[in-house]
C-alpha atoms as a PDB file:
ATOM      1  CA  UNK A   1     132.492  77.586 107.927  1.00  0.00           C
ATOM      2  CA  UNK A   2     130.814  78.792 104.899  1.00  0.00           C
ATOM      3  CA  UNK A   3     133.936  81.219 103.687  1.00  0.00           C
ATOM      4  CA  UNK A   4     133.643  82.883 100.352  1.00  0.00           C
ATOM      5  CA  UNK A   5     132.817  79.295  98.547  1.00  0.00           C
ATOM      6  CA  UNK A   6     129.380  79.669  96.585  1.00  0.00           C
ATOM      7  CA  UNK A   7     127.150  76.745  97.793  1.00  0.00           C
ATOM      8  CA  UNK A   8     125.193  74.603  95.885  1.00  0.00           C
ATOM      9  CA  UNK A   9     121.579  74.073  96.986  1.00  0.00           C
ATOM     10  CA  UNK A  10     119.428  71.695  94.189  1.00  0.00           C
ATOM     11  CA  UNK A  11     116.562  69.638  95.236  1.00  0.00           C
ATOM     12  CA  UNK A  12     113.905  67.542  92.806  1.00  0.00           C
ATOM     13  CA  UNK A  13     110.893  69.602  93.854  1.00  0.00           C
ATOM     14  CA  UNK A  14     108.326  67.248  93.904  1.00  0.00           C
ATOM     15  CA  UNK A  15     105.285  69.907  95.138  1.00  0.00           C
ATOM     16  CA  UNK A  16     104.452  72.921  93.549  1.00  0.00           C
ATOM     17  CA  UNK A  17     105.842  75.865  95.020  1.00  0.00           C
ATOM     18  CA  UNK A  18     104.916  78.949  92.464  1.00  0.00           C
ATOM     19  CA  UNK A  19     102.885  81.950  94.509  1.00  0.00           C
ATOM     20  CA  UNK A  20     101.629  84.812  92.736  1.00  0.00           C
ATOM     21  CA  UNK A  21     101.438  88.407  94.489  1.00  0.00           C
ATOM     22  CA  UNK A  22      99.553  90.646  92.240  1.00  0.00           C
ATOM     23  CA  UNK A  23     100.777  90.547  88.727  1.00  0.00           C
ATOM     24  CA  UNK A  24     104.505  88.634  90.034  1.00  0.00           C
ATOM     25  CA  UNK A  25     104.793  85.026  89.450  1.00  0.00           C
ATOM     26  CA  UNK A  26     106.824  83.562  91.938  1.00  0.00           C
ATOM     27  CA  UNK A  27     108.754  80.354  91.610  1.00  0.00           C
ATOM     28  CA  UNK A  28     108.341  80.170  95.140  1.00  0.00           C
ATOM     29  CA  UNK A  29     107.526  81.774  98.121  1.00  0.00           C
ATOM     30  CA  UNK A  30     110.889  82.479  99.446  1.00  0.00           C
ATOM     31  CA  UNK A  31     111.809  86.114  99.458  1.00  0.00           C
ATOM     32  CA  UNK A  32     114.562  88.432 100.787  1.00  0.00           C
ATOM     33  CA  UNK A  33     113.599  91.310 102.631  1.00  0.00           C
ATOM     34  CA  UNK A  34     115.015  95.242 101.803  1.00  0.00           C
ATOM     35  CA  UNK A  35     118.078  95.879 103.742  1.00  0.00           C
ATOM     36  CA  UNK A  36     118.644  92.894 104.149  1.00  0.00           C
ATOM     37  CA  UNK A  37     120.249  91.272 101.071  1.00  0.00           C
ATOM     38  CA  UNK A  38     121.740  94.714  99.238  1.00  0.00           C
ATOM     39  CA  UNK A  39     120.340  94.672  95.705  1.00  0.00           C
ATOM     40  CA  UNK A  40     121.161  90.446  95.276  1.00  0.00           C
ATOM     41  CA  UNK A  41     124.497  90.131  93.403  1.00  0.00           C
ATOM     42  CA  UNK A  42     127.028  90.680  96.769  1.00  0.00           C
ATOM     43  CA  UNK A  43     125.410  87.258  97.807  1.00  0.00           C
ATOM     44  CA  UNK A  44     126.441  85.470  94.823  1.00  0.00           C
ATOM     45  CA  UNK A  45     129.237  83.528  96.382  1.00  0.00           C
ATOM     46  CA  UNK A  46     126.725  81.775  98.493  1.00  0.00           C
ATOM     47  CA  UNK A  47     123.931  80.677  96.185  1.00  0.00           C
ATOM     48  CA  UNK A  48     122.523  80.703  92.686  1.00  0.00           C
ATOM     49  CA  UNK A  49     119.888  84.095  93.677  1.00  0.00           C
ATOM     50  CA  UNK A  50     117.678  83.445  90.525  1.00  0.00           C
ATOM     51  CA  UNK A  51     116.517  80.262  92.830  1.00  0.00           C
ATOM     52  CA  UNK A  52     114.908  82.587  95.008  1.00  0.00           C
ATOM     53  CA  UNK A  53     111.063  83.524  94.409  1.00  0.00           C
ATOM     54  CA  UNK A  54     111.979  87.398  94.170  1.00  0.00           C
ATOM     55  CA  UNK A  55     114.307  89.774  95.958  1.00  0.00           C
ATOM     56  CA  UNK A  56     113.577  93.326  97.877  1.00  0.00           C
ATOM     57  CA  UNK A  57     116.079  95.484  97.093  1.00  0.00           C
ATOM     58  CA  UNK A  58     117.612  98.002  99.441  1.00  0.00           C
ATOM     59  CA  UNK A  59     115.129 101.255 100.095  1.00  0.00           C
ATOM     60  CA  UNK A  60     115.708 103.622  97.455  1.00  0.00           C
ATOM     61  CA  UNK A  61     114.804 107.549  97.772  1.00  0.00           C
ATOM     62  CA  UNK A  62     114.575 110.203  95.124  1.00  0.00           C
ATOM     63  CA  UNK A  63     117.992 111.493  96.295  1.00  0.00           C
ATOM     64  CA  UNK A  64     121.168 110.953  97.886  1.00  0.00           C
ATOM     65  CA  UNK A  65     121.155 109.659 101.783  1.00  0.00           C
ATOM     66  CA  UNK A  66     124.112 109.690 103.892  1.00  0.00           C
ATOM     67  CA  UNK A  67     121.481 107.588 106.582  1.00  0.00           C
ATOM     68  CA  UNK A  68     122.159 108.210 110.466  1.00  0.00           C
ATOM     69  CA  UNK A  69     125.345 108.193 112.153  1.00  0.00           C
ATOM     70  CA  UNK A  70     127.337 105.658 114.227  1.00  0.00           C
ATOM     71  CA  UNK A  71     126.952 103.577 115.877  1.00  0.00           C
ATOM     72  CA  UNK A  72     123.558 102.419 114.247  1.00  0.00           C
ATOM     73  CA  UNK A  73     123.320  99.006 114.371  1.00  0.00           C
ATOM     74  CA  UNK A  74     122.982  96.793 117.814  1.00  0.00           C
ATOM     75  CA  UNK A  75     122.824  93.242 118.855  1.00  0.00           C
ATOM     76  CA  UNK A  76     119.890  92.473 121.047  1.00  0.00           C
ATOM     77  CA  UNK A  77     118.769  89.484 123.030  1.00  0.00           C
ATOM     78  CA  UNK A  78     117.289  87.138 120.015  1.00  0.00           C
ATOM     79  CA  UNK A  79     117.829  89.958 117.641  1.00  0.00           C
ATOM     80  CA  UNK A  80     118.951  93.565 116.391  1.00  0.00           C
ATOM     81  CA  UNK A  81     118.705  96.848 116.362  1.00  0.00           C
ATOM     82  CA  UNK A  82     119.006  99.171 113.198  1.00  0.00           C
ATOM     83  CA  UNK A  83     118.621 102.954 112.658  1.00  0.00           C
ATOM     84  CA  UNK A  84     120.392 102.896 109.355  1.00  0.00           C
ATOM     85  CA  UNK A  85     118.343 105.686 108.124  1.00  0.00           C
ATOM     86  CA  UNK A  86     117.686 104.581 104.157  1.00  0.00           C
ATOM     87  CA  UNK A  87     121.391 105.626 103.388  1.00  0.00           C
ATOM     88  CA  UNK A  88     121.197 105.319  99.705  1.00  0.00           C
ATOM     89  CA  UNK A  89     122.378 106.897  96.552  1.00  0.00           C
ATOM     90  CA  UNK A  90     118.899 107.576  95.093  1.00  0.00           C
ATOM     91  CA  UNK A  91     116.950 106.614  92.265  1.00  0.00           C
ATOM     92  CA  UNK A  92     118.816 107.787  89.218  1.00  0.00           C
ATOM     93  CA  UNK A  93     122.237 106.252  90.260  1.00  0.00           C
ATOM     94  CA  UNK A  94     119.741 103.095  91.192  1.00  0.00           C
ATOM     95  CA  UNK A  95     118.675 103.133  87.417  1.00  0.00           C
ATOM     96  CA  UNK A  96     121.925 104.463  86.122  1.00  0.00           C
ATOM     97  CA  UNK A  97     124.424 101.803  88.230  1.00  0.00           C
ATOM     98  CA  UNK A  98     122.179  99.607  89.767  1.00  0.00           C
ATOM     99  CA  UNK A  99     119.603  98.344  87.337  1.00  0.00           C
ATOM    100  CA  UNK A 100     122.122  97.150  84.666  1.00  0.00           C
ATOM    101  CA  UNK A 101     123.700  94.622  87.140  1.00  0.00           C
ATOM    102  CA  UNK A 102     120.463  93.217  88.070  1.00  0.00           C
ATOM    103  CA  UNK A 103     118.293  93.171  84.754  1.00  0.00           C
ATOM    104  CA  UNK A 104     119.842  89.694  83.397  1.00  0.00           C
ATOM    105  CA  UNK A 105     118.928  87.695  86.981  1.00  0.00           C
ATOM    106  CA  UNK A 106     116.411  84.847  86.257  1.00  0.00           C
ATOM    107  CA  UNK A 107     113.842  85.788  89.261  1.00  0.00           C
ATOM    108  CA  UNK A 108     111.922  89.119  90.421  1.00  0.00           C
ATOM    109  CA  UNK A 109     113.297  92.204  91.736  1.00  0.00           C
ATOM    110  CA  UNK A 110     111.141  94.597  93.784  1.00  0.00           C
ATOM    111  CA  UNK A 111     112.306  98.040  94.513  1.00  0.00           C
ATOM    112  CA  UNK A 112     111.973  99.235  97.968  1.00  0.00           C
ATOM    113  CA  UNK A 113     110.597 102.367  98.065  1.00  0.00           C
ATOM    114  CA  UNK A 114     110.985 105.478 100.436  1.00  0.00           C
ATOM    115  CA  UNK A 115     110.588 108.822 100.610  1.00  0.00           C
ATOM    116  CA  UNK A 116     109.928 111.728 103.078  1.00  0.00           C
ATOM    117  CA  UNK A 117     106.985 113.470 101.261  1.00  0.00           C
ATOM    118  CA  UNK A 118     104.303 112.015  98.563  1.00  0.00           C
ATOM    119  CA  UNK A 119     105.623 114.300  95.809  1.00  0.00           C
ATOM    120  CA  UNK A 120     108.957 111.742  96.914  1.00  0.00           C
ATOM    121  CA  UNK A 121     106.961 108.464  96.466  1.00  0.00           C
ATOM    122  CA  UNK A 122     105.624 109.769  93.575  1.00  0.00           C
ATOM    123  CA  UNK A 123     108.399 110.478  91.730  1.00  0.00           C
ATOM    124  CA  UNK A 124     110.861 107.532  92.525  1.00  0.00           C
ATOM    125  CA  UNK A 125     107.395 105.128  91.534  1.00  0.00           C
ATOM    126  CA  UNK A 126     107.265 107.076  87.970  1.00  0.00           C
ATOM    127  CA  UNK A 127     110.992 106.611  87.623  1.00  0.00           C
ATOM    128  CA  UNK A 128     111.046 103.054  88.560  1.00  0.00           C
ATOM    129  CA  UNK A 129     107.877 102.081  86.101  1.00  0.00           C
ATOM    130  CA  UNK A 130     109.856 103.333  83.221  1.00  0.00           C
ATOM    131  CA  UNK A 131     112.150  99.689  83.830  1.00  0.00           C
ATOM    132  CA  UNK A 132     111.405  96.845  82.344  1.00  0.00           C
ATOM    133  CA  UNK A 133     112.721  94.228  84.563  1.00  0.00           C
ATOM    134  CA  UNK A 134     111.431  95.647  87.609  1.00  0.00           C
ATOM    135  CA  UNK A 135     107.720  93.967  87.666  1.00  0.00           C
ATOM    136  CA  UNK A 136     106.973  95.761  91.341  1.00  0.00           C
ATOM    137  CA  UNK A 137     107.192  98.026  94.037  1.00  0.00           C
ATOM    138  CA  UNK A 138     107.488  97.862  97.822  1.00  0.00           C
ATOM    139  CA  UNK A 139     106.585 101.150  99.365  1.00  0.00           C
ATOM    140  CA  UNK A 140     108.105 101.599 102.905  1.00  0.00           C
ATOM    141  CA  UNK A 141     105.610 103.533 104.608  1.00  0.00           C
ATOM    142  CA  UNK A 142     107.606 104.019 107.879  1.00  0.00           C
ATOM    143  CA  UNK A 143     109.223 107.195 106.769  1.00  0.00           C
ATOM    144  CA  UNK A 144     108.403 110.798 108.628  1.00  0.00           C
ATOM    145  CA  UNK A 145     106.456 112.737 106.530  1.00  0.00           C
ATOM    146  CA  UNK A 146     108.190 116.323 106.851  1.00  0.00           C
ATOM    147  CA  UNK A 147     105.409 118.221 105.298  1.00  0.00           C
ATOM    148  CA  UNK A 148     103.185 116.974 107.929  1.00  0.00           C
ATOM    149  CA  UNK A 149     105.616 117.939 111.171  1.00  0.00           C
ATOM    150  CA  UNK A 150     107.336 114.297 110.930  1.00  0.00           C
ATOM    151  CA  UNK A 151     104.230 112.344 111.180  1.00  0.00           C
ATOM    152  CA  UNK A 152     105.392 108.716 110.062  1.00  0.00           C
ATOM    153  CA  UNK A 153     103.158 107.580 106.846  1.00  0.00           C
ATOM    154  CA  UNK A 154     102.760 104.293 108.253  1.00  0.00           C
ATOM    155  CA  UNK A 155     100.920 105.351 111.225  1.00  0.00           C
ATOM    156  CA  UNK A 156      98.559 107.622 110.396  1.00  0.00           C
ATOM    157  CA  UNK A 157      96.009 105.789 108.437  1.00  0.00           C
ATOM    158  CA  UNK A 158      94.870 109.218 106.161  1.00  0.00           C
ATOM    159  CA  UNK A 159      98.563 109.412 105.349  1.00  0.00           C
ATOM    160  CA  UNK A 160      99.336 105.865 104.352  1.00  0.00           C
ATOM    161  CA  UNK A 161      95.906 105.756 102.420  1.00  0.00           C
ATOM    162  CA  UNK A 162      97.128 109.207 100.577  1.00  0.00           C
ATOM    163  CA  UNK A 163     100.694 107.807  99.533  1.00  0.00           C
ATOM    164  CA  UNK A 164      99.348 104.349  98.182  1.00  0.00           C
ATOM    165  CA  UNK A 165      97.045 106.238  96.108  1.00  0.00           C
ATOM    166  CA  UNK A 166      99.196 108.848  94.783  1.00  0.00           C
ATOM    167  CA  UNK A 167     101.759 106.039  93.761  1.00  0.00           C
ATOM    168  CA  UNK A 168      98.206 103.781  92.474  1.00  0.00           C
ATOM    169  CA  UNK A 169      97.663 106.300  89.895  1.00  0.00           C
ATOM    170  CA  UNK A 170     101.076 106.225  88.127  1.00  0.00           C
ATOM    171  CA  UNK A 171     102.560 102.313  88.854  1.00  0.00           C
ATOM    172  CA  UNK A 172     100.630 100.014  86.853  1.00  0.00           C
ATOM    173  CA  UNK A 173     102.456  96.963  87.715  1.00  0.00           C
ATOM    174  CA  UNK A 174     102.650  95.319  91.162  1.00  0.00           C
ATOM    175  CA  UNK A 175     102.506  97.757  94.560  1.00  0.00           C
ATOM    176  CA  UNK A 176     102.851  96.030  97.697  1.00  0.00           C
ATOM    177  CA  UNK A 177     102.803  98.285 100.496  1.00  0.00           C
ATOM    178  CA  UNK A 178     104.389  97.541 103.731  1.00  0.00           C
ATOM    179  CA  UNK A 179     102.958  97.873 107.167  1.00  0.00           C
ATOM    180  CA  UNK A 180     104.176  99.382 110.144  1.00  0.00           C
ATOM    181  CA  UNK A 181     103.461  96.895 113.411  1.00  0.00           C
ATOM    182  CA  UNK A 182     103.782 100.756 115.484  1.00  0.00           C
ATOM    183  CA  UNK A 183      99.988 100.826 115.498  1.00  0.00           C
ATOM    184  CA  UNK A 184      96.936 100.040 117.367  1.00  0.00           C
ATOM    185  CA  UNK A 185      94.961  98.104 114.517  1.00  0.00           C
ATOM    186  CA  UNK A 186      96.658  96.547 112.213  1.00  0.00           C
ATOM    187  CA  UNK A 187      93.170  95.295 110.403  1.00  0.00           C
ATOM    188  CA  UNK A 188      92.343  99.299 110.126  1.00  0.00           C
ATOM    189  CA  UNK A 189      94.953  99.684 107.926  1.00  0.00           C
ATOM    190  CA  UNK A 190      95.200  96.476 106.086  1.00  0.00           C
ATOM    191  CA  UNK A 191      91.806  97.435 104.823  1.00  0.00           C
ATOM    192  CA  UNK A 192      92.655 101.415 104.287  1.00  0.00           C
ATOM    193  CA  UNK A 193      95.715 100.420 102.075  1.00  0.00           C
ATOM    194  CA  UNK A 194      93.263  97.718 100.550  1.00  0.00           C
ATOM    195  CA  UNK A 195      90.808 100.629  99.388  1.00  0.00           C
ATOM    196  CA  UNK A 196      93.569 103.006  98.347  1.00  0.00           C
ATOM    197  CA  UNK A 197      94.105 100.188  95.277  1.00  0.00           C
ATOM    198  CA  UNK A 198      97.702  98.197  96.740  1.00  0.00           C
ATOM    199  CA  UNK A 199      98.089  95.072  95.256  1.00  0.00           C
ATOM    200  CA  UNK A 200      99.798  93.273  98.383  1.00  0.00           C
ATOM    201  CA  UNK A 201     100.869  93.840 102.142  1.00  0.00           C
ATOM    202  CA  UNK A 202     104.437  93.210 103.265  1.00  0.00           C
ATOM    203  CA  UNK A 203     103.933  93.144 107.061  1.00  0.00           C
ATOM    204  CA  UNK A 204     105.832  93.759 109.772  1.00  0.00           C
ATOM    205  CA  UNK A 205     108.214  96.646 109.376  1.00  0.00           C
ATOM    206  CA  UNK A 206     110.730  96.640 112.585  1.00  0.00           C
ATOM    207  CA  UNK A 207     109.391  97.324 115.958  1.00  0.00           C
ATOM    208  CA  UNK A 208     110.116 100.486 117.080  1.00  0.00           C
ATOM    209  CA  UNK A 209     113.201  99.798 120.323  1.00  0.00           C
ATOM    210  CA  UNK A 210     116.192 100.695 122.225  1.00  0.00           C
ATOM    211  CA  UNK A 211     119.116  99.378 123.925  1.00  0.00           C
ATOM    212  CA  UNK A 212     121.236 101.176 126.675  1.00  0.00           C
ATOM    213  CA  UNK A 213     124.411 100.916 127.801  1.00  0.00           C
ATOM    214  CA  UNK A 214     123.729 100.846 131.749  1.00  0.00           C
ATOM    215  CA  UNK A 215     127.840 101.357 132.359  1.00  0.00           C
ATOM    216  CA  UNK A 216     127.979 104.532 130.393  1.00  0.00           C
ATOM    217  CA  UNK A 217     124.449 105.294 130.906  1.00  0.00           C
ATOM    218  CA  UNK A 218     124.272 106.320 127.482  1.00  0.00           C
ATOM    219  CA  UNK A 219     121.514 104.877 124.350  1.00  0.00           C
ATOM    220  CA  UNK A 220     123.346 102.262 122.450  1.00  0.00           C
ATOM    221  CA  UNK A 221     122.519 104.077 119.170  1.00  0.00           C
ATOM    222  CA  UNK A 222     123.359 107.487 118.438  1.00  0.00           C
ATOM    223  CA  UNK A 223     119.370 107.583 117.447  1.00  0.00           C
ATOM    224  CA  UNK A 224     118.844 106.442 120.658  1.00  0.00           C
ATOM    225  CA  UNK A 225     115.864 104.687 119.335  1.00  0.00           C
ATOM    226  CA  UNK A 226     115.826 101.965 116.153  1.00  0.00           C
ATOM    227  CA  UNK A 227     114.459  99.256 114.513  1.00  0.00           C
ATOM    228  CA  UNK A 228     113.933  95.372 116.309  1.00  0.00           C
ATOM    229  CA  UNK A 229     114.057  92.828 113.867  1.00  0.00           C
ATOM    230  CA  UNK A 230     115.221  89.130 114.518  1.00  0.00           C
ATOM    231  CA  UNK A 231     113.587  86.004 116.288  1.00  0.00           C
ATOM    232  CA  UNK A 232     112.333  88.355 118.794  1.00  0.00           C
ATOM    233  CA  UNK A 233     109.595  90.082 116.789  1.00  0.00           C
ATOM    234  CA  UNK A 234     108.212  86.354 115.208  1.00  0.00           C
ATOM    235  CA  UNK A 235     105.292  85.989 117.750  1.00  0.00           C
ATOM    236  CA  UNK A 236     104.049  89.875 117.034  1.00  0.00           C
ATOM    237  CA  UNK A 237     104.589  89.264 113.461  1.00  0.00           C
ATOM    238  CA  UNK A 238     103.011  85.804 113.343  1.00  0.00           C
ATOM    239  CA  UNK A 239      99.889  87.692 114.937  1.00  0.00           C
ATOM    240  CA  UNK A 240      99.890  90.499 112.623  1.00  0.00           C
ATOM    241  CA  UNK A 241     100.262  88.709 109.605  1.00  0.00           C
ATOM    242  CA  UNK A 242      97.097  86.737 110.433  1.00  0.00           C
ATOM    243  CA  UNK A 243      94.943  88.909 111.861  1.00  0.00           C
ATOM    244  CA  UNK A 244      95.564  90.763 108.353  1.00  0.00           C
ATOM    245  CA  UNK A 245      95.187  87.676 106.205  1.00  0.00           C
ATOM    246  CA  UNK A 246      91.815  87.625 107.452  1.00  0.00           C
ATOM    247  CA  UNK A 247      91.011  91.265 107.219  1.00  0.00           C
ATOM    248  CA  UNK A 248      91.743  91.748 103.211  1.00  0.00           C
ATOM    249  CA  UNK A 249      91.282  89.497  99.842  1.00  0.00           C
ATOM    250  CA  UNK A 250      94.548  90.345  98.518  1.00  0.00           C
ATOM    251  CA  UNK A 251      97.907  88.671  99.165  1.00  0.00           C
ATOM    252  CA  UNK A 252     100.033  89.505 102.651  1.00  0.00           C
ATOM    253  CA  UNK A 253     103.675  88.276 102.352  1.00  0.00           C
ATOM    254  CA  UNK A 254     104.923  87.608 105.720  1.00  0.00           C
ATOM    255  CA  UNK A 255     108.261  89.087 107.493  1.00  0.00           C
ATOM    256  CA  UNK A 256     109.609  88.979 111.304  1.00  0.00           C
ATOM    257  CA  UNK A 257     112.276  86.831 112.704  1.00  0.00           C
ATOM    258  CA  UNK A 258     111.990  84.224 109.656  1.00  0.00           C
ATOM    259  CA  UNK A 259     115.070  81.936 110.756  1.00  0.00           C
ATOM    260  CA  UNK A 260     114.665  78.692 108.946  1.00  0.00           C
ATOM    261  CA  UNK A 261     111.648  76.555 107.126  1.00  0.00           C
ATOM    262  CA  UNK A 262     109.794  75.770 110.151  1.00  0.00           C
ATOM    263  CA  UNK A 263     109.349  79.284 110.869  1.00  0.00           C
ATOM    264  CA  UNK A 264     108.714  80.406 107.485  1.00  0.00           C
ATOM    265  CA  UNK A 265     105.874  77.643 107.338  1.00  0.00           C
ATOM    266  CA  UNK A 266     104.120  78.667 110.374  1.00  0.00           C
ATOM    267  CA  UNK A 267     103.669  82.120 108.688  1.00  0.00           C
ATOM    268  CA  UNK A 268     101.877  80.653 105.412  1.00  0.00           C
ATOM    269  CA  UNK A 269      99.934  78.822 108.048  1.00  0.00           C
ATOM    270  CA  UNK A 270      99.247  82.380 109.571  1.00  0.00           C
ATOM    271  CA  UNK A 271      97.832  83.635 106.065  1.00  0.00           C
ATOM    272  CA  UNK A 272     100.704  84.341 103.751  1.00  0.00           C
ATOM    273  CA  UNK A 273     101.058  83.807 100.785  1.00  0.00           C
ATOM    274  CA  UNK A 274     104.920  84.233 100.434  1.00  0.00           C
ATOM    275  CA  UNK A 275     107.597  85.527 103.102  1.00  0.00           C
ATOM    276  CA  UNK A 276     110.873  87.639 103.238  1.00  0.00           C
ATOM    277  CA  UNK A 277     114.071  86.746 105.230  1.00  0.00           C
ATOM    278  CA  UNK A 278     115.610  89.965 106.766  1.00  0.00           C
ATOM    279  CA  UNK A 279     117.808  89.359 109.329  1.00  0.00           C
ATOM    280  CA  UNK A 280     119.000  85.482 109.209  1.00  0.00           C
ATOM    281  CA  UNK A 281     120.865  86.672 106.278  1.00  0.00           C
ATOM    282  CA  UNK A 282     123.919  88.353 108.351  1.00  0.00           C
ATOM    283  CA  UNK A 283     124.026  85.247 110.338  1.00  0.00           C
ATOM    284  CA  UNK A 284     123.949  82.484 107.055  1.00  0.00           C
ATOM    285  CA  UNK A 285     124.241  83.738 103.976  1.00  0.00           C
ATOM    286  CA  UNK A 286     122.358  80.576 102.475  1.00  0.00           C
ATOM    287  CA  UNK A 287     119.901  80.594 104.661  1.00  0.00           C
ATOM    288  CA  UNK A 288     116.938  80.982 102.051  1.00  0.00           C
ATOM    289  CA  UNK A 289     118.048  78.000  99.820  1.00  0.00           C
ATOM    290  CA  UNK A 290     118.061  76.033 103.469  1.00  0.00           C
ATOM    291  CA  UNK A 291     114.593  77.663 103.615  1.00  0.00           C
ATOM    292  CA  UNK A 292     113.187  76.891  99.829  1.00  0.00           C
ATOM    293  CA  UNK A 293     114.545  72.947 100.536  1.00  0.00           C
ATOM    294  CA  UNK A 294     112.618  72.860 103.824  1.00  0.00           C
ATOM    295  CA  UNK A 295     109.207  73.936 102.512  1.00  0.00           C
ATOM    296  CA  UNK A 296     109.061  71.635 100.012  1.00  0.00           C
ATOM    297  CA  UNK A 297     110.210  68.807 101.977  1.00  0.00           C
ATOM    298  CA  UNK A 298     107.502  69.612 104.198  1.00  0.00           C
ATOM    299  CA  UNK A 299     105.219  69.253 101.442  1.00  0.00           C
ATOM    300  CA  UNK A 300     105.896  66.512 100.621  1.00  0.00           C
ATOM    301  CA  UNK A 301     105.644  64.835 103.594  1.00  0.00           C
ATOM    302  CA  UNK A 302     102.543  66.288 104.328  1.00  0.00           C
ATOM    303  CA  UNK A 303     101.232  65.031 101.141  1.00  0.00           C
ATOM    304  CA  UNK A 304     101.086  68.773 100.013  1.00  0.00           C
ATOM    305  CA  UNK A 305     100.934  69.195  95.968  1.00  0.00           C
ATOM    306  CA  UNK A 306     101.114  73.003  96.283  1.00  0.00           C
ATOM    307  CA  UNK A 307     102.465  75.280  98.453  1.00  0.00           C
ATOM    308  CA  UNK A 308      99.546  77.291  97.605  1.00  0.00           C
ATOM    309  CA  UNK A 309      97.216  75.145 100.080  1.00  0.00           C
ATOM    310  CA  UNK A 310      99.017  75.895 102.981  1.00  0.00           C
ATOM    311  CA  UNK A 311      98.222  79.696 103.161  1.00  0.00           C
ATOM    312  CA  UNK A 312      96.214  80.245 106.079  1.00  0.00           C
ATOM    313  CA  UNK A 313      95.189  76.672 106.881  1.00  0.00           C
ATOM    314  CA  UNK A 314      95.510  77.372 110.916  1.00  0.00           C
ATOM    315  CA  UNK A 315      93.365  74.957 112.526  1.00  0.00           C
ATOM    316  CA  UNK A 316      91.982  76.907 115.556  1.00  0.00           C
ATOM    317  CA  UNK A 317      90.465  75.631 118.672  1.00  0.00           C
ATOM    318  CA  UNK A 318      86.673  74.135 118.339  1.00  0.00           C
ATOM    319  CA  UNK A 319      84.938  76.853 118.406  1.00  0.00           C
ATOM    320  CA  UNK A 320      87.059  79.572 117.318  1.00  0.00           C
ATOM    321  CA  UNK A 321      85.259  81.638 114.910  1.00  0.00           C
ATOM    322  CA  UNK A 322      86.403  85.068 115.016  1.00  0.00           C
ATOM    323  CA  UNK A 323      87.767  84.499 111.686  1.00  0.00           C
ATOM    324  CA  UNK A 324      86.465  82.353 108.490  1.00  0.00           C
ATOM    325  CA  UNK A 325      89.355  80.575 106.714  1.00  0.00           C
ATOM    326  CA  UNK A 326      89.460  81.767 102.837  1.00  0.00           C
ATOM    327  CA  UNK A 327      91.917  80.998  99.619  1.00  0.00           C
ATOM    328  CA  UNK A 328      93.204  82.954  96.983  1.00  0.00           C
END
């Protein structure tokens, strides 16, 4: 029973485990993913979070969101639902409130962005630039984009080339865009976002789901349909994440149903170069310093100096050439 006592996690790394994602140096490749984690200080109690190679901060829009209503969050078989709906008191109070409590932390924080138009992207991007101790950007791409009839960004490849460019011309530090698995080729927009000058991929977003309640014959959201994220989603993530590794020269950081090290290993395996816990979070609050230990354990039995050589180093069947192993 962890209770509210803040756990200790130290280990005498013995392998290298510093990544680097665009211009972020990571002290290693263990990140939290947006939504997941709030904006880092509420999980004090648990751990030291300047251990932690960076931190996605909860999505962050150019206004005030009151999200979606109740109920909007499910458990699933091997995972959950969400239809939160980005409920967030914008940018300003971000900067104003937010920012200030965060600064001082010893490790990276990335600002998830959102918006519902690219004037929206836009704007929060310029606001967010203008702080000092926030060294990148995550743009969420699975938004509706309302001056386009609710088209989502994220899967309409025009649309998420037009937002990542937009943002491209005024963020000069680190933009990592982040896919939506809701498509039909992931590759085709790995390379699109590529082109349109992101620095990164975050991939996957939730998979679009639903639950129903067969007794009331009712949706078990009041969205009726939400995000899946959890252990479910690891094998379509797993896939994703390397068929995109091997589609693009910059970094992909890897998310979907990242439980503990073993699973977080098989995605650098996949092709990534770091990877965000989303989920496991609500279930152990420690669960990423359980995560950093593993890794380098595993490197160190493996006879691994860096964690660096383990991105993308699949070994496919003999003959398997569809794609040529590369390194960053």
């Amino acid at each position: 029973m962890l209770g509210r006592a803040r756990i200790k996690y130290q280990t005498n790394h013995m392998a290298d485990l510093t990544v680097h994602i665009g211009g972020l140096e990571l002290k290693n490749p263990v990140t939290t993913a947006s939504g997941c984690f709030g904006y880092g200080p509420e999980f004090t109690d648990f751990m030291d979070i300047s251990r932690l190679g960076g931190i996605f901060v909860k999505g962050t829009t150019g206004g005030l969101r009151e999200g979606n209503p109740y109920p909007r969050m499910a458990e699933t078989h091997s995972g959950m639902l969400n239809s939160v709906g980005l409920q967030n008191k914008g940018v300003d109070y971000f900067i104003d409130h937010i920012y200030p409590a965060i600064k001082d932390y010893k490790t990276n924080f990335i600002v998830n962005v959102s918006g519902s138009t690219i004037d929206e992207y836009v704007e929060v991007a310029e606001k967010l630039a203008g702080l000092e101790k926030i060294p990148g950007i995550e743009l969420n791409i699975s938004c509706p984009n309302v001056k386009e009839g609710g088209m989502v960004f994220g899967t309409h490849c025009p649309s998420a080339v037009a937002v990542t460019e937009a943002v491209r011309k005024i963020f000069p530090k680190t933009l990592i865009v982040k896919l939506s698995p809701n498509v039909t080729s992931v590759p085709e927009f790995a390379k699109a976002i590529e082109g349109a000058g992101a620095d990164a991929l975050s991939l996957i977003n939730t998979l679009l789901a639903m639950a129903i309640d067969a007794e009331k014959r009712k949706p078990v959201l009041a969205t009726v349909t939400g995000g899946l994220s959890g252990p479910a989603i690891k094998p379509v993530a797993l896939r994703m994440v390397w068929e995109a590794y091997h589609s693009v020269s910059i970094p992909v950081i890897g998310i979907g149903g990242i439980m503990n090290a073993t699973d977080a290993i098989e995605f650098l395996l996949a092709g990534a170069a770091a990877i965000q816990i989303g989920t496991a979070n609500f279930i152990d609050p420690a669960v990423s310093m359980k995560v950093i230990n593993g890794i380098d354990d595993y490197l160190v039995r493996h006879g691994f100096s860096s964690v660096r050589e383990l991105t993308g180093k699949l070994e496919l069947p003999g003959g398997f050439n569809r794609f040529r192993p590369k390194t960053f």
